[in-house]
C-alpha atoms as a PDB file:
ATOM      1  CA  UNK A   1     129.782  82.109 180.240  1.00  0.00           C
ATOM      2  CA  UNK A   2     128.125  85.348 180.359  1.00  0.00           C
ATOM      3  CA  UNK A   3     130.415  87.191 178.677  1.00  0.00           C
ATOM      4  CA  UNK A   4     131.013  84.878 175.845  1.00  0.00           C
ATOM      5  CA  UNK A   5     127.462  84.870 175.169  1.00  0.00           C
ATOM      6  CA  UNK A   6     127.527  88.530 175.141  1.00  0.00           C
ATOM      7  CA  UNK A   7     130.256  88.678 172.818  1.00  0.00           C
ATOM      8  CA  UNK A   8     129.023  86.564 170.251  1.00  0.00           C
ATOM      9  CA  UNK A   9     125.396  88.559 170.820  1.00  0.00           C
ATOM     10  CA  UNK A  10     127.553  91.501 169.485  1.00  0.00           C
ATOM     11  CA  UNK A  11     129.610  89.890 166.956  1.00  0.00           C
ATOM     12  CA  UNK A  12     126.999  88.254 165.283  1.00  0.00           C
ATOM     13  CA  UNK A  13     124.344  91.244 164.698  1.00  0.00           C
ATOM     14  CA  UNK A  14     122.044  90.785 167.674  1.00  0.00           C
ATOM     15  CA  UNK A  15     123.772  93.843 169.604  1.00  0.00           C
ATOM     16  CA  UNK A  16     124.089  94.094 173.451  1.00  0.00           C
ATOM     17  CA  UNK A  17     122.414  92.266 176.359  1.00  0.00           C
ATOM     18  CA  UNK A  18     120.429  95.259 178.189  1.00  0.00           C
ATOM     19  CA  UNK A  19     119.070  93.239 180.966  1.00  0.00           C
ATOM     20  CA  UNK A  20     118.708  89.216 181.905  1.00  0.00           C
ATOM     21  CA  UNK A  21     115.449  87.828 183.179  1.00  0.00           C
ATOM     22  CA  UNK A  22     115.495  85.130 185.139  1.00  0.00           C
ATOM     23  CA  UNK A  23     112.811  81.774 184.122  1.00  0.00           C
ATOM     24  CA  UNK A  24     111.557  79.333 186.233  1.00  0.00           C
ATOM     25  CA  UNK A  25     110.220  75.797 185.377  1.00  0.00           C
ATOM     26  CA  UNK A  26     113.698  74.279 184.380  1.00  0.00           C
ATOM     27  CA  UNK A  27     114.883  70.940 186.417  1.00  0.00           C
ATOM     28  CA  UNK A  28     117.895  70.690 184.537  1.00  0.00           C
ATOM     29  CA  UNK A  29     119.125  74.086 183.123  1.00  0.00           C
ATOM     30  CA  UNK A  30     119.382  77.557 184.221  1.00  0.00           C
ATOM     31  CA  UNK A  31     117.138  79.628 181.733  1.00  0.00           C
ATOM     32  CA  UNK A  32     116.784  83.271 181.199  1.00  0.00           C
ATOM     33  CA  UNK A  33     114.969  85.564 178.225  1.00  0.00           C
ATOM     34  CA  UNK A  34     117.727  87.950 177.359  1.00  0.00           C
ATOM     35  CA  UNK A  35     116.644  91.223 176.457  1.00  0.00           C
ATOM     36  CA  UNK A  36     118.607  93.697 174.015  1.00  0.00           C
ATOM     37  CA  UNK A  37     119.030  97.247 173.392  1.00  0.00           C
ATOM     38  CA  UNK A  38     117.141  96.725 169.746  1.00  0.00           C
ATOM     39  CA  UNK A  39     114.185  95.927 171.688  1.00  0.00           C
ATOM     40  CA  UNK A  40     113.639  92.398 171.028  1.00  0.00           C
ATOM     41  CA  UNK A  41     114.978  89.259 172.751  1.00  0.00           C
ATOM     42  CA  UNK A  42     116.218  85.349 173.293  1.00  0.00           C
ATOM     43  CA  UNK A  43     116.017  82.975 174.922  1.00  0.00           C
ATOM     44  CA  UNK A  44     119.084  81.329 176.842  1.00  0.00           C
ATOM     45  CA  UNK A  45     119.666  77.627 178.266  1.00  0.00           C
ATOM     46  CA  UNK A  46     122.422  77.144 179.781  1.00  0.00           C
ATOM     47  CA  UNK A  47     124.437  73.986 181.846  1.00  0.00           C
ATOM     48  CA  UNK A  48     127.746  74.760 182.048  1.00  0.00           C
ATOM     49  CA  UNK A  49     128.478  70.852 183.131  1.00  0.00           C
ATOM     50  CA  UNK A  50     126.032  70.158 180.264  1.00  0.00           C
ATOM     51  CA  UNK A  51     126.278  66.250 179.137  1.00  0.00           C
ATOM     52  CA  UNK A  52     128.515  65.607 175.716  1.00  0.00           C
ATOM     53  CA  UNK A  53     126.183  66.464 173.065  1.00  0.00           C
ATOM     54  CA  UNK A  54     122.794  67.370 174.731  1.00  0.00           C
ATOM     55  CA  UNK A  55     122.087  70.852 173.695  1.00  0.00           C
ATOM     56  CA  UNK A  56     123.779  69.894 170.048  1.00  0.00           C
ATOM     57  CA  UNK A  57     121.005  66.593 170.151  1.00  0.00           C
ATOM     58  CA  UNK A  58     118.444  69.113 171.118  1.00  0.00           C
ATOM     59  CA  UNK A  59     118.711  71.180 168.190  1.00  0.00           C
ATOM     60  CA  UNK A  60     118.094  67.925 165.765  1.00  0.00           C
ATOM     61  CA  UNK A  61     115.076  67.404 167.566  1.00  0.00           C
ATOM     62  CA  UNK A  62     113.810  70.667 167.359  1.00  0.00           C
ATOM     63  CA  UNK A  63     114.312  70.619 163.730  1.00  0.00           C
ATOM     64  CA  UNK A  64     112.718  67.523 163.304  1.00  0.00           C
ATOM     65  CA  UNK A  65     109.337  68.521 164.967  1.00  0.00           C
ATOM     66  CA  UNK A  66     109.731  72.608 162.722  1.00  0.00           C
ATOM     67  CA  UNK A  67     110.326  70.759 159.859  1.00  0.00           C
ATOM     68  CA  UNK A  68     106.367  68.718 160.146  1.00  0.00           C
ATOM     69  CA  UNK A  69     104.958  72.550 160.916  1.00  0.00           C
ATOM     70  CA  UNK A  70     101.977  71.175 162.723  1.00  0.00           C
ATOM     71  CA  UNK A  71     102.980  73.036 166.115  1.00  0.00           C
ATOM     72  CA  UNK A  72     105.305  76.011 166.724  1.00  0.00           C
ATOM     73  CA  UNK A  73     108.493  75.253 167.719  1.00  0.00           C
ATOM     74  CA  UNK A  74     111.394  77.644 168.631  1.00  0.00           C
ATOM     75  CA  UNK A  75     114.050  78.372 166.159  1.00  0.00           C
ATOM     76  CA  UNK A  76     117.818  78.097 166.810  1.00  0.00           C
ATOM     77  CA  UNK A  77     119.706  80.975 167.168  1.00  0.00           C
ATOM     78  CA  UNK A  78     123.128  79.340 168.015  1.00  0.00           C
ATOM     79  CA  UNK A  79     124.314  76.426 170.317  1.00  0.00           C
ATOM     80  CA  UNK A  80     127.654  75.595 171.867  1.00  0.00           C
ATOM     81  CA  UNK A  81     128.391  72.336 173.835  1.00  0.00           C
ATOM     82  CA  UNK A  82     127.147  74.419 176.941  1.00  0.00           C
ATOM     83  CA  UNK A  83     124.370  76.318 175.715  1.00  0.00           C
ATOM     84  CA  UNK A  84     121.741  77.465 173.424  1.00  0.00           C
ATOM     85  CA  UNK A  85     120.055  80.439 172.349  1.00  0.00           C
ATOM     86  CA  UNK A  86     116.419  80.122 171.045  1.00  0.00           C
ATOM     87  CA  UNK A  87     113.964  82.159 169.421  1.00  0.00           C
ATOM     88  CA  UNK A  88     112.047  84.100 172.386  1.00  0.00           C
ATOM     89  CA  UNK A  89     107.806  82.709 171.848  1.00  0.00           C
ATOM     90  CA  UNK A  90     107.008  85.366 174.478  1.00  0.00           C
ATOM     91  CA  UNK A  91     104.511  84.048 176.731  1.00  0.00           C
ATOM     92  CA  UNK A  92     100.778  84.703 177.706  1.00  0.00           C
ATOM     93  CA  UNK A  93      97.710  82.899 178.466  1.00  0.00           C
ATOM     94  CA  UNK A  94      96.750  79.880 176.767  1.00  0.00           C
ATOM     95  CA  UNK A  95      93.637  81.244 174.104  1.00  0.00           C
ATOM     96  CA  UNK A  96      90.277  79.184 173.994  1.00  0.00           C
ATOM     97  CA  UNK A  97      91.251  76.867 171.364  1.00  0.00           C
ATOM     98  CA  UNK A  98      94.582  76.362 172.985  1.00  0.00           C
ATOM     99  CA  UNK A  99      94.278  72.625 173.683  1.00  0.00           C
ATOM    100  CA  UNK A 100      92.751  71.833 170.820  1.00  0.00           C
ATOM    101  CA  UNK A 101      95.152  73.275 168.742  1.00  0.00           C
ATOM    102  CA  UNK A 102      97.668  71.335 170.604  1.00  0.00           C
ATOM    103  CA  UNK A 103      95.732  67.915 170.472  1.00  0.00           C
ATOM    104  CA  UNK A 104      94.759  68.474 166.816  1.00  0.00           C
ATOM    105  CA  UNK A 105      98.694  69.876 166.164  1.00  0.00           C
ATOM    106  CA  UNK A 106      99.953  66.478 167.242  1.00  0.00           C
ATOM    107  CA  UNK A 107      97.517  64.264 166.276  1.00  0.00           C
ATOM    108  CA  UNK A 108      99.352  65.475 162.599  1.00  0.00           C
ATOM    109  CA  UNK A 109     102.238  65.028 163.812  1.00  0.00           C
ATOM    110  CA  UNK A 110     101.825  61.411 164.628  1.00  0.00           C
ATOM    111  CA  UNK A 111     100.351  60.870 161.371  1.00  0.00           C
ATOM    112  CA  UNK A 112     103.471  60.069 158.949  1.00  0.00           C
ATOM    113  CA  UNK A 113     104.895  56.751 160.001  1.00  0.00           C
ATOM    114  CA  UNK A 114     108.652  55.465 159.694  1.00  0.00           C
ATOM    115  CA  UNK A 115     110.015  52.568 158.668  1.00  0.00           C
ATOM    116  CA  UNK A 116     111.939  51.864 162.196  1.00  0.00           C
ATOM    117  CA  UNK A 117     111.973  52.973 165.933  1.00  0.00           C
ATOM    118  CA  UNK A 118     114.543  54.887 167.122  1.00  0.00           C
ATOM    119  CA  UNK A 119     116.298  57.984 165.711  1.00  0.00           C
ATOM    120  CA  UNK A 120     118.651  59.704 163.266  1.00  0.00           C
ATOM    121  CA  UNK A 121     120.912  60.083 166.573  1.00  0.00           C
ATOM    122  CA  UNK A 122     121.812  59.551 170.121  1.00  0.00           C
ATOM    123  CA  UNK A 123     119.876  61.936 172.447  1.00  0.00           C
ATOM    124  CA  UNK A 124     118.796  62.894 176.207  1.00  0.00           C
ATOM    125  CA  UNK A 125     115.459  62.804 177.785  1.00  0.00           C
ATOM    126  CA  UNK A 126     116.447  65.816 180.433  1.00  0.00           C
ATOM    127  CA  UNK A 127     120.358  65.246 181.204  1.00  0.00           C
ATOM    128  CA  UNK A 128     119.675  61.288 180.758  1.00  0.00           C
ATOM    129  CA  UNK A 129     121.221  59.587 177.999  1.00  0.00           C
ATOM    130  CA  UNK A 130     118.457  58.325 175.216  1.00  0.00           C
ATOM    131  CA  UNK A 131     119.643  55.336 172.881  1.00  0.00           C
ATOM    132  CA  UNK A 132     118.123  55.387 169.825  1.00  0.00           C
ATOM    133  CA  UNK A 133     119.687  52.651 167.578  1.00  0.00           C
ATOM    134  CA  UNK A 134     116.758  51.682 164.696  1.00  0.00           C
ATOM    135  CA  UNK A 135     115.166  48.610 165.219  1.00  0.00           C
ATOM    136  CA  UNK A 136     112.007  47.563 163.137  1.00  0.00           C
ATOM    137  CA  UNK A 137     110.582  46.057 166.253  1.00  0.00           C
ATOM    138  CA  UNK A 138     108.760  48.438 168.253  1.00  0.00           C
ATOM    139  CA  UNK A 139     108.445  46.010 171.568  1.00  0.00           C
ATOM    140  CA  UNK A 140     112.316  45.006 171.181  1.00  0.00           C
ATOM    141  CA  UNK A 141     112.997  48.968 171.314  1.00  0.00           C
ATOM    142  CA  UNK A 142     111.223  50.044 174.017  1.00  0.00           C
ATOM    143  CA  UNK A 143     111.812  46.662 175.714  1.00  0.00           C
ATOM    144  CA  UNK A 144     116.067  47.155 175.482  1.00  0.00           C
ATOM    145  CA  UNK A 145     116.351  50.975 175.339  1.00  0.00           C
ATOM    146  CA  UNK A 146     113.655  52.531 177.098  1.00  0.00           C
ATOM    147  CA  UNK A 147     112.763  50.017 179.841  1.00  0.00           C
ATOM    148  CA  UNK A 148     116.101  47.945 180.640  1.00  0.00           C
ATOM    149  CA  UNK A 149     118.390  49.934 179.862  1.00  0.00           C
ATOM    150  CA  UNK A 150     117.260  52.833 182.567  1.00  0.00           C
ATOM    151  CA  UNK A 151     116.429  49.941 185.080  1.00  0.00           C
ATOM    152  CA  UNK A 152     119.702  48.290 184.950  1.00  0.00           C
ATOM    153  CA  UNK A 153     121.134  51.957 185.306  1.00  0.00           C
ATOM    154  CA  UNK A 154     118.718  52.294 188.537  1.00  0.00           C
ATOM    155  CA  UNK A 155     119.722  49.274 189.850  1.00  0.00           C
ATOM    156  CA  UNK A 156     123.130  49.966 189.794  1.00  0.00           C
ATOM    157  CA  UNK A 157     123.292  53.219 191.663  1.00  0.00           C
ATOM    158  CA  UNK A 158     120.668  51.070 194.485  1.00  0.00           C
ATOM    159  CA  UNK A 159     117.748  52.850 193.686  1.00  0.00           C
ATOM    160  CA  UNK A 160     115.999  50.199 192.541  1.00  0.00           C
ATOM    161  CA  UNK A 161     116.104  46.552 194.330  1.00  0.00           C
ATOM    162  CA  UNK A 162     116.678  43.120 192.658  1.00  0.00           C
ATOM    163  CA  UNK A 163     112.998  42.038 193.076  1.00  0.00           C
ATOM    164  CA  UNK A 164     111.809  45.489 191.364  1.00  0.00           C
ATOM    165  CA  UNK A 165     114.444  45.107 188.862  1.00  0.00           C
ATOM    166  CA  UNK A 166     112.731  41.434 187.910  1.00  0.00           C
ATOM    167  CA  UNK A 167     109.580  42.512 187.712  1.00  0.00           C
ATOM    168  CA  UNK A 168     111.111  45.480 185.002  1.00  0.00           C
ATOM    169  CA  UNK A 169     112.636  42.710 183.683  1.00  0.00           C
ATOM    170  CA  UNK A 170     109.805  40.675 183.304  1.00  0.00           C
ATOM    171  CA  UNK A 171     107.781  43.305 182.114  1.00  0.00           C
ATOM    172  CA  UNK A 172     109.935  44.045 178.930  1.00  0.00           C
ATOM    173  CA  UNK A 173     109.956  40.813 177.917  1.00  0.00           C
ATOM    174  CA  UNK A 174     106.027  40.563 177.651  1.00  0.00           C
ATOM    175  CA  UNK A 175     105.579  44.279 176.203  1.00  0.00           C
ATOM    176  CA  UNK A 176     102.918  42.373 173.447  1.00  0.00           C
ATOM    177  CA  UNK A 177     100.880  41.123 176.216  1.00  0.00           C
ATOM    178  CA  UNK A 178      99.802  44.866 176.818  1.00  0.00           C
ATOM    179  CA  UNK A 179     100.762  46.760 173.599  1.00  0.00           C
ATOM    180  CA  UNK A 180      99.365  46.015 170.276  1.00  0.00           C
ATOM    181  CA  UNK A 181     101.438  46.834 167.260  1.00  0.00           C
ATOM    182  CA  UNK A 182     101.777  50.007 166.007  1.00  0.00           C
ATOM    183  CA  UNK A 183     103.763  52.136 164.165  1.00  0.00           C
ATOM    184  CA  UNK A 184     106.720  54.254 164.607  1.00  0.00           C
ATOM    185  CA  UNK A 185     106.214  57.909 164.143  1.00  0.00           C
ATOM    186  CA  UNK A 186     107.886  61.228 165.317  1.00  0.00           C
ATOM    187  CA  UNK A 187     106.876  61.751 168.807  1.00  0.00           C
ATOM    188  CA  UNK A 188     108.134  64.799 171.397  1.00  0.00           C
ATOM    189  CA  UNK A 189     109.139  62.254 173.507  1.00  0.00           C
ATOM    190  CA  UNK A 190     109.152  64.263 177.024  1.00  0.00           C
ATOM    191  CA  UNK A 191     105.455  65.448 176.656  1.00  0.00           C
ATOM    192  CA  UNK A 192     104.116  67.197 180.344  1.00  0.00           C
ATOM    193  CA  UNK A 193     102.540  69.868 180.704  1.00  0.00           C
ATOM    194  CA  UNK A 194     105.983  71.953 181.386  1.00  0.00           C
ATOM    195  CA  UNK A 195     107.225  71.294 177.607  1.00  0.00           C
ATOM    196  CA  UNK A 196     103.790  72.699 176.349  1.00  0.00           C
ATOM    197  CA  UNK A 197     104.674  76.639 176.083  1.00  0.00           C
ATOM    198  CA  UNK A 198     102.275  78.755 175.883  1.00  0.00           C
ATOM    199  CA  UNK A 199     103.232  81.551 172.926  1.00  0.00           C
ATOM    200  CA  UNK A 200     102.641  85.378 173.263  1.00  0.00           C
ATOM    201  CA  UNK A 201      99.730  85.326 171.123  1.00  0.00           C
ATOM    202  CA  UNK A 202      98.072  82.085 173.013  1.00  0.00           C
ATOM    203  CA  UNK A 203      98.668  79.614 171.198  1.00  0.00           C
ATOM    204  CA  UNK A 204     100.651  75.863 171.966  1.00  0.00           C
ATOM    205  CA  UNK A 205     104.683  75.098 171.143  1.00  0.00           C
ATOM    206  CA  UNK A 206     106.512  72.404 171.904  1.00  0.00           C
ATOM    207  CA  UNK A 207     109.613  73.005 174.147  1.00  0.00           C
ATOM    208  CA  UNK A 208     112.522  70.979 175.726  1.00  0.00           C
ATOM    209  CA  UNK A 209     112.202  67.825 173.315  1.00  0.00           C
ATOM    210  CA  UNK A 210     113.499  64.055 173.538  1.00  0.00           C
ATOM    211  CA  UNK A 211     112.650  63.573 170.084  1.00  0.00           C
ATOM    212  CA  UNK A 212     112.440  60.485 168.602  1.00  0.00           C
ATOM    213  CA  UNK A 213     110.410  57.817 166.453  1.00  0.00           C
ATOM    214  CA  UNK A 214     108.075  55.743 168.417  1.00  0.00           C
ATOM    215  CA  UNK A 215     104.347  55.033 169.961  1.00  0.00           C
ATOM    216  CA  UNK A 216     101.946  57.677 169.269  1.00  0.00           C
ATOM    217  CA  UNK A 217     100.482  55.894 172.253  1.00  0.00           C
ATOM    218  CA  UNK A 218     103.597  56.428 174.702  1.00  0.00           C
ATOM    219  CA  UNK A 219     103.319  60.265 173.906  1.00  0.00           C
ATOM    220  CA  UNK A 220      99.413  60.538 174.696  1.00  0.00           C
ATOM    221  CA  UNK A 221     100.669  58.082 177.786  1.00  0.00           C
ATOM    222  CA  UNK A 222     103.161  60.460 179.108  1.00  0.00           C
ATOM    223  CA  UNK A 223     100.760  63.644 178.742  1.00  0.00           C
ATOM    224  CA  UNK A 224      98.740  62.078 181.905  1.00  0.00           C
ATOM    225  CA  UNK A 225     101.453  61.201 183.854  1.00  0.00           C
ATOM    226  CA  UNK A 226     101.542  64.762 185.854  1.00  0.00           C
ATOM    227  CA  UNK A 227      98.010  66.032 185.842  1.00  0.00           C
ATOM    228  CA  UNK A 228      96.904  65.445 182.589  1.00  0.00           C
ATOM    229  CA  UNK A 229      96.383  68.139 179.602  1.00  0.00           C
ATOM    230  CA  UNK A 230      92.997  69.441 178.961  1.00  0.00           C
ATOM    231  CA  UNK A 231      89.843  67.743 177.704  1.00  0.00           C
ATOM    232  CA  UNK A 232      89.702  68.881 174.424  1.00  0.00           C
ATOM    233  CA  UNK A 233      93.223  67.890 173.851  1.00  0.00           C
ATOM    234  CA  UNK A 234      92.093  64.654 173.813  1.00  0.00           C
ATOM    235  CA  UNK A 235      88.759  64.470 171.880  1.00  0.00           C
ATOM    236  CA  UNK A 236      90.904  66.855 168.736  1.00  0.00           C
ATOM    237  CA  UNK A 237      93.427  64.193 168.687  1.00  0.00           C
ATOM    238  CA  UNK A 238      90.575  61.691 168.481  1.00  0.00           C
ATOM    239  CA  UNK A 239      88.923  63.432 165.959  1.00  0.00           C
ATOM    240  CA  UNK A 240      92.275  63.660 163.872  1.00  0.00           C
ATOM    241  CA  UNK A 241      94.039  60.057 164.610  1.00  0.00           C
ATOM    242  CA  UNK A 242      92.594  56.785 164.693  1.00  0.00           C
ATOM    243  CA  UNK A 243      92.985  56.251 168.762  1.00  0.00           C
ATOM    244  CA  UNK A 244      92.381  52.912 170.424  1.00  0.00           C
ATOM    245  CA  UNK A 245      89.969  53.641 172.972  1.00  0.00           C
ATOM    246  CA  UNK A 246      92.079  51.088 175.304  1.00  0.00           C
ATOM    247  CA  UNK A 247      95.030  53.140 175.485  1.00  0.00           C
ATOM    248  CA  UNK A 248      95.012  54.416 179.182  1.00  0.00           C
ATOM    249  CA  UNK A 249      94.310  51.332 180.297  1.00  0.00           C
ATOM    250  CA  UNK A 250      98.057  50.533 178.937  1.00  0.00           C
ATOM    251  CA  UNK A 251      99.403  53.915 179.821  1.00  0.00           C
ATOM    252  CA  UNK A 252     100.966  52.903 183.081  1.00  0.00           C
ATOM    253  CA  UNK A 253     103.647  50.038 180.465  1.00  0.00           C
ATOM    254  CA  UNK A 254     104.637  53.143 178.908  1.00  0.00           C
ATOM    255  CA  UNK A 255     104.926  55.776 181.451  1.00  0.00           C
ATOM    256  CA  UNK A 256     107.481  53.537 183.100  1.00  0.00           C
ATOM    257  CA  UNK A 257     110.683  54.630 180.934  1.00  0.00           C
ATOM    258  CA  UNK A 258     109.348  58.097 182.129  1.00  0.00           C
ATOM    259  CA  UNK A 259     109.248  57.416 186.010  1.00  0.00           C
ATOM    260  CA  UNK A 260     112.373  55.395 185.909  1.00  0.00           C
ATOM    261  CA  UNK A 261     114.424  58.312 184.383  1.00  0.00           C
ATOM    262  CA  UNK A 262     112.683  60.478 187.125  1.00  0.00           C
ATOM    263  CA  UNK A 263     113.981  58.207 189.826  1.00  0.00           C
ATOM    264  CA  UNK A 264     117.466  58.672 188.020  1.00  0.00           C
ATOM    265  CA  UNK A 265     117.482  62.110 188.101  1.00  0.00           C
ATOM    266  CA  UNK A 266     115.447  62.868 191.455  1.00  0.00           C
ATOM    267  CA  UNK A 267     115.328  60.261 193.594  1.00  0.00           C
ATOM    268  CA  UNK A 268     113.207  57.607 195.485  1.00  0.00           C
ATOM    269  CA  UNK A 269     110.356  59.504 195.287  1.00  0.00           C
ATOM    270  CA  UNK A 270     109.527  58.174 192.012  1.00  0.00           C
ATOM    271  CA  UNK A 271     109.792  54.656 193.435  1.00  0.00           C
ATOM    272  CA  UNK A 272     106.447  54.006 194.812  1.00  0.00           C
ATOM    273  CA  UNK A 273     104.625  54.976 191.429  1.00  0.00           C
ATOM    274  CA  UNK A 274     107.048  52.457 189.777  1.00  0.00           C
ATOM    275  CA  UNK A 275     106.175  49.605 192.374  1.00  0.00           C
ATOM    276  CA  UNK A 276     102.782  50.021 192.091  1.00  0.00           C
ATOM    277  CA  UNK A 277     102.657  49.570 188.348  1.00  0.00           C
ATOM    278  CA  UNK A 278     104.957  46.645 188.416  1.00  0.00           C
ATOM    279  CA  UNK A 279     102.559  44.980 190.978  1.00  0.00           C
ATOM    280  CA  UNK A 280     100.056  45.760 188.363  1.00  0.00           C
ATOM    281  CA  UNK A 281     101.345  43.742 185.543  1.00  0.00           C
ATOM    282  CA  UNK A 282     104.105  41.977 186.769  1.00  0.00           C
ATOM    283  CA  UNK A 283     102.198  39.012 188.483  1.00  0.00           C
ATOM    284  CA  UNK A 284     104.593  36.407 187.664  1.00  0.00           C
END
């Protein structure tokens, strides 16, 4: 892998790999900023039993989000079915306006709507498979592809039980109870703190998408679910988007696809936070 990187590196302009740093953070992939003898450097993520398709997906989501230029997001160097090379954003600490760039960055981003949930393809939130066929319906979508589809999956590999799997199940099917109607617009889609990169000159980028066309409110949902962003994150987004001031109280409904797909890909640890949210709303 190494040398195959190197060699296109050299093939392609970018000259030769002068030392590797190694970069934490990553669950899924092994990352590393590449430095080269012209002084300047990339960024490499790398899986060499990578899913079919998930660093290819990646790149469509990346574009998508550059293409609204609200926030700073990498550019593609190159990308092969077991890695990809990405525009280095360097990396300091986040300035003063940092989360209110971000929060105001977003807001903007949420603000053109789409005809349909779902997206233009097929694509992974971490190394899970995301199914994004368009449907007009916002509940149906998140109901069939976000909910059930990674419960059954959980249930099948006994990580989930057939009472907790009801509940899910039940849950889904009432998604209006909770969720008002709203539109479908390009969100991250795997918003924690750890996709939020802080750039070399302070400011926010968006990292590591699962891009696709959904709740604005299931993105702000999923920014709590591991300690929360800053303050003013929230109040610029307010000031920007029109934000229903009941939207953490539904938070939980949404953050489910999020904590199922954890339990997928780490284990029973996730389970309890699932339980106690489907004891929430699931009193059948």
């Amino acid at each position: 892998m190494t040398n195959h990187i190197a060699v296109w590196l050299a093939e392609n302009g970018f000259g030769k790999i002068v030392r590797r740093e190694s970069v934490g953070g990553g669950c899924i992939n092994d990352t590393e900023r590449l430095h080269l003898d012209a002084g300047n450097s990339l960024f490499l993520k790398q899986h060499a039993q990578a899913p079919e398709g998930m660093f290819h997906s990646e790149v469509v989501g990346l574009q998508a989000l550059s293409n609204r230029q609200f926030l700073r997001v990498p550019t593609v160097i190159h990308v092969e079915d077991d890695f990809i090379l990405l525009e280095d954003l360097g990396q300091s600490s986040p300035g003063e306006r940092f989360w209110a760039e971000l929060g105001k960055g977003l807001a903007q981003l949420h603000s053109e709507e789409y005809p349909h949930f779902g997206f233009k393809i097929n694509n992974y939130c971490g190394s899970t498979p995301q199914q994004n066929d368009p449907i007009k319906d916002g509940h149906e979508f998140f109901a069939n592809y976000r909910i059930l589809t990674l419960a059954s999956q959980a249930f099948h590999q006994n990580l989930l039980d057939r009472t907790e799997l009801t509940k899910l199940e039940y849950i889904a099917a009432n998604l209006a109870r909770w969720i008002p109607k709203q539109p479908a617009v390009l969100i991250h889609g795997d918003l924690w703190s750890g996709n939020v990169h802080c750039d070399e000159e302070g400011h926010p980028a968006l990292i590591d998408p699962a891009t696709y066309w959904g709740w604005a409110e299931a993105e702000l949902a999923m920014t709590e679910l591991f300690g929360g962003f800053g303050s003013d994150f929230y109040a610029c987004y307010a000031e920007q988007a029109i934000l229903d001031s009941g939207w953490r109280d539904r938070a939980p409904v949404y953050n489910l696809y999020h904590l199922l797909n954890h339990l997928l890909l780490f284990g029973r640890s996730y389970l309890g936070s699932i339980k106690a949210i489907t004891q929430r709303f699931a009193r059948t």
